[in-house]
C-alpha atoms as a PDB file:
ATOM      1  CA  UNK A   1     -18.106 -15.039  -9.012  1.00  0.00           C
ATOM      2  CA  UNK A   2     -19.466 -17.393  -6.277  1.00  0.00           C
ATOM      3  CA  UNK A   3     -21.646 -18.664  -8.956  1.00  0.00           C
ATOM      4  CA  UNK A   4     -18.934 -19.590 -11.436  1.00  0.00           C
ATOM      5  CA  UNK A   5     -16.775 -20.826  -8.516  1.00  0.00           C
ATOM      6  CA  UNK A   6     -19.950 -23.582  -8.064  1.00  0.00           C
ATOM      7  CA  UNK A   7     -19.989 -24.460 -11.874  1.00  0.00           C
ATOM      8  CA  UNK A   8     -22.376 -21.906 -13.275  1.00  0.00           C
ATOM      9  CA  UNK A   9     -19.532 -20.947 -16.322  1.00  0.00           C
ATOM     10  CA  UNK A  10     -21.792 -19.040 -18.218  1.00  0.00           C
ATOM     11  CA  UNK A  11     -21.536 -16.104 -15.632  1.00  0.00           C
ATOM     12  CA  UNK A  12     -17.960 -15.622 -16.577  1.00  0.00           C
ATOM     13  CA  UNK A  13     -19.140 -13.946 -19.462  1.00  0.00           C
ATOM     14  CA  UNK A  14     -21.093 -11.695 -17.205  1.00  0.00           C
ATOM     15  CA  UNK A  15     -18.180 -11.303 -15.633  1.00  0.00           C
ATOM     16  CA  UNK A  16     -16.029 -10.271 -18.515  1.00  0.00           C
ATOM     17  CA  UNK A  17     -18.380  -7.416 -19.671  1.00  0.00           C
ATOM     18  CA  UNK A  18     -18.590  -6.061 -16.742  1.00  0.00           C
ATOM     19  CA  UNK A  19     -14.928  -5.576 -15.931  1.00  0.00           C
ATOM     20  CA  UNK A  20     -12.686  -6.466 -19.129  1.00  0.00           C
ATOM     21  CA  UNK A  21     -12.470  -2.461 -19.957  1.00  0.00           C
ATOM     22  CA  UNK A  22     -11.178  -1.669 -16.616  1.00  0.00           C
ATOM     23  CA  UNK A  23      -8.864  -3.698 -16.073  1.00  0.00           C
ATOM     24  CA  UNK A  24      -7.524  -3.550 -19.444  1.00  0.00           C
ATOM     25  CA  UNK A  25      -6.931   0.185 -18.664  1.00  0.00           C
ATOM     26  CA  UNK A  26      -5.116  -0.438 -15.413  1.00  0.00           C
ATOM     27  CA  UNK A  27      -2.706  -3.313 -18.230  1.00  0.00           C
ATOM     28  CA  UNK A  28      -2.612  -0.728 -21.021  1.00  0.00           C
ATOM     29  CA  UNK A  29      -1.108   2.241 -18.310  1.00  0.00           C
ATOM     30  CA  UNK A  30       0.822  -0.070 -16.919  1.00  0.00           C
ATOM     31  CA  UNK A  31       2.626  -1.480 -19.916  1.00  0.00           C
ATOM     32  CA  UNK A  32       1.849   1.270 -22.724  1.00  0.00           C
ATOM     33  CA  UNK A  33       1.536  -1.509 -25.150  1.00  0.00           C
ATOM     34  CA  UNK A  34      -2.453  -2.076 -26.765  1.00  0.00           C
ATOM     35  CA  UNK A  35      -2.183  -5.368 -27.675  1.00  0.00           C
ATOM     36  CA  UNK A  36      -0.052  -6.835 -24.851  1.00  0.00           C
ATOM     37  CA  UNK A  37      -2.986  -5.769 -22.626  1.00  0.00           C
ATOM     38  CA  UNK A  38      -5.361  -7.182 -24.664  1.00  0.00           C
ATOM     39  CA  UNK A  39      -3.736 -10.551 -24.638  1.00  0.00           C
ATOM     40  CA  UNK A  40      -2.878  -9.830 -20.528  1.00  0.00           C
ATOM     41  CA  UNK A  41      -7.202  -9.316 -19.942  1.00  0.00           C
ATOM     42  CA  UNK A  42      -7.503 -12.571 -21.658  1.00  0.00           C
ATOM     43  CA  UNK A  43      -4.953 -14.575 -19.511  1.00  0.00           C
ATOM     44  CA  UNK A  44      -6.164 -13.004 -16.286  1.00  0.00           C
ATOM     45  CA  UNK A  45     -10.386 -13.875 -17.539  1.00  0.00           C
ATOM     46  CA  UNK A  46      -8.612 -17.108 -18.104  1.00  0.00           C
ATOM     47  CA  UNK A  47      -7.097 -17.599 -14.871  1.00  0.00           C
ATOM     48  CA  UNK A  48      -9.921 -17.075 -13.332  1.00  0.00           C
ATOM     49  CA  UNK A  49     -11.867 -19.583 -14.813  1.00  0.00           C
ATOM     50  CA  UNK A  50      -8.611 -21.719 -13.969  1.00  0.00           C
ATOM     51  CA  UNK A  51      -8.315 -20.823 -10.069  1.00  0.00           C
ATOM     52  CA  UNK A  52     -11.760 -20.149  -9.551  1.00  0.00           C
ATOM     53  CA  UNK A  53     -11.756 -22.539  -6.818  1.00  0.00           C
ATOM     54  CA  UNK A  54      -9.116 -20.840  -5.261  1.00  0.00           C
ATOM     55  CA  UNK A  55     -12.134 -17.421  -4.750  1.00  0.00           C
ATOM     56  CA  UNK A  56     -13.055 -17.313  -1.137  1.00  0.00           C
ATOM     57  CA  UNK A  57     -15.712 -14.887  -1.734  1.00  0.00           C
ATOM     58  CA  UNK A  58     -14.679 -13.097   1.479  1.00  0.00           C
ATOM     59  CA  UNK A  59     -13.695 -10.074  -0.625  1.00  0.00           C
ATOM     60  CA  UNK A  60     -15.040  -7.981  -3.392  1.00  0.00           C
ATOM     61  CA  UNK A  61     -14.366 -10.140  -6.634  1.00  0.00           C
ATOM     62  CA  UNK A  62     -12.444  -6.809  -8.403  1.00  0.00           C
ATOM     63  CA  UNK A  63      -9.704  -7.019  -5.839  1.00  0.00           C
ATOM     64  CA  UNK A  64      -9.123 -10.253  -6.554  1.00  0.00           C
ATOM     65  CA  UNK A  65      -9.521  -9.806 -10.292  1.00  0.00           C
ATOM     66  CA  UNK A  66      -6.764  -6.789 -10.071  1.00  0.00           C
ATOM     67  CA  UNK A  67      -4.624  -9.259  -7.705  1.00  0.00           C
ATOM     68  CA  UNK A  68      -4.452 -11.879 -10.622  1.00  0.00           C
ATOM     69  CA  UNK A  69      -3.578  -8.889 -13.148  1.00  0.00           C
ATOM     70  CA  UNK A  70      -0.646  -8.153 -11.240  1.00  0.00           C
ATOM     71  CA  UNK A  71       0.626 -11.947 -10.881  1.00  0.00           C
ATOM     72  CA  UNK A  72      -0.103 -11.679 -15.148  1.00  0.00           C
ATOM     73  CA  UNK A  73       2.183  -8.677 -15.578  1.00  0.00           C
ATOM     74  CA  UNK A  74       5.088 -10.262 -13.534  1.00  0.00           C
ATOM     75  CA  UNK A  75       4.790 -13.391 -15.152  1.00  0.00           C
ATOM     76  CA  UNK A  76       5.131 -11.899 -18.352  1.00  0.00           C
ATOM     77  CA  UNK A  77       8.487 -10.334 -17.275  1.00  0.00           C
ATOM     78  CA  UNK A  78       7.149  -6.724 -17.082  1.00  0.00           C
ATOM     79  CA  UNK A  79       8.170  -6.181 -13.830  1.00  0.00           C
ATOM     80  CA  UNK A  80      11.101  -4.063 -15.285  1.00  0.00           C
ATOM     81  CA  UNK A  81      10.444  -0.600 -15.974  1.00  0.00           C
ATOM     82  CA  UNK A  82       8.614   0.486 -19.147  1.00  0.00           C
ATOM     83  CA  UNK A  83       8.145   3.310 -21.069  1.00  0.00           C
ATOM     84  CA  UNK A  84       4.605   4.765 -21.289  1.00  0.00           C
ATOM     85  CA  UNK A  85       3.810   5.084 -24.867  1.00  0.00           C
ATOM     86  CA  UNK A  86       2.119   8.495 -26.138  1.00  0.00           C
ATOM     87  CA  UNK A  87      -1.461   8.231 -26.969  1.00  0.00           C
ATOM     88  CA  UNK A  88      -2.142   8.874 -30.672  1.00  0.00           C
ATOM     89  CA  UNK A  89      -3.349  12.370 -31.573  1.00  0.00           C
ATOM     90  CA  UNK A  90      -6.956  11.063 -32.275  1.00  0.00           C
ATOM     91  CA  UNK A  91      -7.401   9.473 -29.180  1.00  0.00           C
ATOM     92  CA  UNK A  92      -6.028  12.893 -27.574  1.00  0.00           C
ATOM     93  CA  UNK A  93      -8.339  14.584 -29.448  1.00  0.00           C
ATOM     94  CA  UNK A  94     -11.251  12.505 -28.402  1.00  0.00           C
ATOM     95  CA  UNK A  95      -9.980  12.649 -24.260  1.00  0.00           C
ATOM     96  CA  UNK A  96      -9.932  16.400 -24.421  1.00  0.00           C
ATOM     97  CA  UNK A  97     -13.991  16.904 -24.754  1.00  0.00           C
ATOM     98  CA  UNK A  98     -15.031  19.926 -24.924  1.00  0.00           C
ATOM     99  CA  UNK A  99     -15.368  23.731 -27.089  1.00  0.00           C
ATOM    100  CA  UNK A 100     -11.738  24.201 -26.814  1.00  0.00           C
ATOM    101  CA  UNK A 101      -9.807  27.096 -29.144  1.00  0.00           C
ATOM    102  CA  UNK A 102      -7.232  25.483 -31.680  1.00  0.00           C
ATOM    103  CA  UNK A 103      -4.365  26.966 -28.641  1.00  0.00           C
ATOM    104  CA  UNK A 104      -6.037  25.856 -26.172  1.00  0.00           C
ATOM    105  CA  UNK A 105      -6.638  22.099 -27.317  1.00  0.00           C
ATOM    106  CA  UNK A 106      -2.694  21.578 -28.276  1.00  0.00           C
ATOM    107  CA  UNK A 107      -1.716  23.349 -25.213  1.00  0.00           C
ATOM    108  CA  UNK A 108      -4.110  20.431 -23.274  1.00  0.00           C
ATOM    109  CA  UNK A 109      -2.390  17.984 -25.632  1.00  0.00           C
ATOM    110  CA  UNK A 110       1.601  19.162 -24.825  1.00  0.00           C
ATOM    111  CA  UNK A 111      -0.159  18.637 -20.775  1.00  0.00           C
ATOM    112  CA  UNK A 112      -1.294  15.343 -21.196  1.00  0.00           C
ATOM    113  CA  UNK A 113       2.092  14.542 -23.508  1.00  0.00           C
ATOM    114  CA  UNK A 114       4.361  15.895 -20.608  1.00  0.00           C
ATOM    115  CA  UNK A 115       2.028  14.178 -17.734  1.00  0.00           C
ATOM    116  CA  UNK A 116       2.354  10.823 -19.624  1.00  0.00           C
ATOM    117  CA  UNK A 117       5.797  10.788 -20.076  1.00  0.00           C
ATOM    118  CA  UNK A 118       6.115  12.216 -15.938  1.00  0.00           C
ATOM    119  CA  UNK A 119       4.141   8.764 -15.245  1.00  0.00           C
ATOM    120  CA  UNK A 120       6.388   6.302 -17.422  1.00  0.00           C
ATOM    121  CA  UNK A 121       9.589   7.856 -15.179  1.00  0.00           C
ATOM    122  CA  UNK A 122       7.992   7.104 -11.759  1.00  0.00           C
ATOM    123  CA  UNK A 123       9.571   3.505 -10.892  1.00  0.00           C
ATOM    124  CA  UNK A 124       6.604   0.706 -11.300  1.00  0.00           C
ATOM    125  CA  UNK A 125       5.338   0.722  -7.370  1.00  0.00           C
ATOM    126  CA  UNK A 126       4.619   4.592  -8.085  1.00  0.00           C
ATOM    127  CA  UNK A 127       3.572   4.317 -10.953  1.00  0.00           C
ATOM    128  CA  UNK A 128       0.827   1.702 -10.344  1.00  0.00           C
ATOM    129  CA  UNK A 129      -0.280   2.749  -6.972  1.00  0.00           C
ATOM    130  CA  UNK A 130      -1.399   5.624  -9.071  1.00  0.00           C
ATOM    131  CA  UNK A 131      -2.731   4.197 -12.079  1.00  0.00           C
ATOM    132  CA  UNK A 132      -5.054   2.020  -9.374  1.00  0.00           C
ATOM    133  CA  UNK A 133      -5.743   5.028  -6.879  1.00  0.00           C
ATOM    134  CA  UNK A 134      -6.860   7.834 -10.030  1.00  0.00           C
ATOM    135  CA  UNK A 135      -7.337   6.506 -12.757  1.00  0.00           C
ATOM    136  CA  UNK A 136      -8.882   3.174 -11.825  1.00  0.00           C
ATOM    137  CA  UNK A 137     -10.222   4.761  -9.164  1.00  0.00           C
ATOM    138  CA  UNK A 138      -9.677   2.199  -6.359  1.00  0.00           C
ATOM    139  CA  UNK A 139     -10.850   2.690  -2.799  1.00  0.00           C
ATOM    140  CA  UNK A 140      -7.712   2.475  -0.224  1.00  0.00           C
ATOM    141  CA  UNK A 141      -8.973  -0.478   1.130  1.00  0.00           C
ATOM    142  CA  UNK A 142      -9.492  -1.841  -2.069  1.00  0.00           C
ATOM    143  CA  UNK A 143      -5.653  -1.253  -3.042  1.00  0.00           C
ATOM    144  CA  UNK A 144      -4.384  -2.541   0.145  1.00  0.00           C
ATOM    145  CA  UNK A 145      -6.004  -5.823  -0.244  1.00  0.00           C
ATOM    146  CA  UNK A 146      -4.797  -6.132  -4.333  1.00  0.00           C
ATOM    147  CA  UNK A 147      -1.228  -5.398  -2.752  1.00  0.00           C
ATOM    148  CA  UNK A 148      -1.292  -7.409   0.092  1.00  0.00           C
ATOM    149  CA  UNK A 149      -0.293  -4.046   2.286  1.00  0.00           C
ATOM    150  CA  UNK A 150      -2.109  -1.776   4.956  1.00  0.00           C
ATOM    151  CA  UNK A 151      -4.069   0.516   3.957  1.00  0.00           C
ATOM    152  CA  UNK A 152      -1.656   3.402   5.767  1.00  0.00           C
ATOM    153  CA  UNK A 153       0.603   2.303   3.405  1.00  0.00           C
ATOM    154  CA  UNK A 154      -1.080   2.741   0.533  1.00  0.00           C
ATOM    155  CA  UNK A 155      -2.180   6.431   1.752  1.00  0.00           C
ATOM    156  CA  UNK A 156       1.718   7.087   2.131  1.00  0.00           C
ATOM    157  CA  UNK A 157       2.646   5.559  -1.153  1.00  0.00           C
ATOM    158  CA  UNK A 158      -0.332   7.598  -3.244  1.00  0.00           C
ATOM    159  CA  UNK A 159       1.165  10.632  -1.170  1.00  0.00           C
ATOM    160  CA  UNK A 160       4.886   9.978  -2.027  1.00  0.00           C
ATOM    161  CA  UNK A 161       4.029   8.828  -5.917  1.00  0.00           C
ATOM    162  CA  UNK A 162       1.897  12.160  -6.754  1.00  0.00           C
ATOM    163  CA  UNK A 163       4.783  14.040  -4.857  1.00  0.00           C
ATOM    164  CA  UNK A 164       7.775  12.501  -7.687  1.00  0.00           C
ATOM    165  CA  UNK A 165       4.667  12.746 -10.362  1.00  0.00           C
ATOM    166  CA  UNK A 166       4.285  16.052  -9.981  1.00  0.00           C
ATOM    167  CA  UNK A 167       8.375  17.033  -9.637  1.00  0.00           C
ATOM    168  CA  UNK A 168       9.358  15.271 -12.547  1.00  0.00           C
ATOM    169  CA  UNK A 169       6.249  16.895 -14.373  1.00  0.00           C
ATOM    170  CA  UNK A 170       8.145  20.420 -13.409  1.00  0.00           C
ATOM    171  CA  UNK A 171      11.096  19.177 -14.501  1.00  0.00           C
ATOM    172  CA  UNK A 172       9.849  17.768 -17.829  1.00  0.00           C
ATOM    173  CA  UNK A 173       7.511  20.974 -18.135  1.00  0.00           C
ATOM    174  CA  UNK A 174      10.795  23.514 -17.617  1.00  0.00           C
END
């Protein structure tokens, strides 16, 4: 990033590859909408390039990168709470790897169903802290810095957010 912040624009490319499929994963669980995400990893690549100046370099460049996703999503008026949409069956299918029975794999399915739906009812703080902590698999530190909190906090708020995951899973489940 240092490099692109001195002029060298080809390395935004580099750039791209290397972190375009994260961080549209962090968009897609956050919104639940494919193509809004797509168009949300463009505008933050593009932002970059835009405010590249603005890169201190003091920090790891994916915390920053994740910081200007989250200034995307709440300019685009998705602060308000979404609904998760359900993966299709395919992509289900292709997820659950492994010699699973015919039971077994739409048992795994109803889970991950049930789970998703558990995540879309957490309110957006919850729901995000989590998407960054396990399934983006952020370091505490790395979360803190992206939300501009401590990193206690962030320990607390993972704690608190799998606590009203997994409630409203059992409730869902029952």
């Amino acid at each position: 990033m240092l490099k692109v912040k001195n002029g060298d624009l080809d390395k935004l490319g580099l750039l791209f590859e290397r972190y375009h499929r994260a961080l549209f994963g962090f968009l897609f669980h956050m919104t639940g909408q494919r193509e809004l995400s797509e168009d949300m990893v463009q505008n933050v690549f593009y932002r970059v390039l835009k405010y590249r100046h603005a890169f201190r370099g003091d920090g790891e460049f994916k915390t920053w990168m994740y910081h200007i996703a989250r200034n995307v999503m709440n300019d685009h008026g998705r602060a308000i709470k979404r609904t998760v949409k359900h993966q299709e069956v395919t992509e289900l299918a292709e997820t659950v790897a492994g010699d699973f029975s015919a039971d077994a794999l739409i048992h795994k399915k109803q889970e991950l169903a049930i789970l998703q739906d558990a995540l879309s009812r957490l309110n957006e703080e919850s729901r995000e802290i989590l998407i960054l902590s396990k399934f983006q698999e952020l370091k505490y530190h790395e979360i803190a810095q992206i939300m501009e909190i401590t990193e206690g906090a962030v320990k607390v708020r993972v704690h608190r957010a799998i606590n009203q995951l997994r409630n409203t899973f059992l409730q869902i489940a029952n």
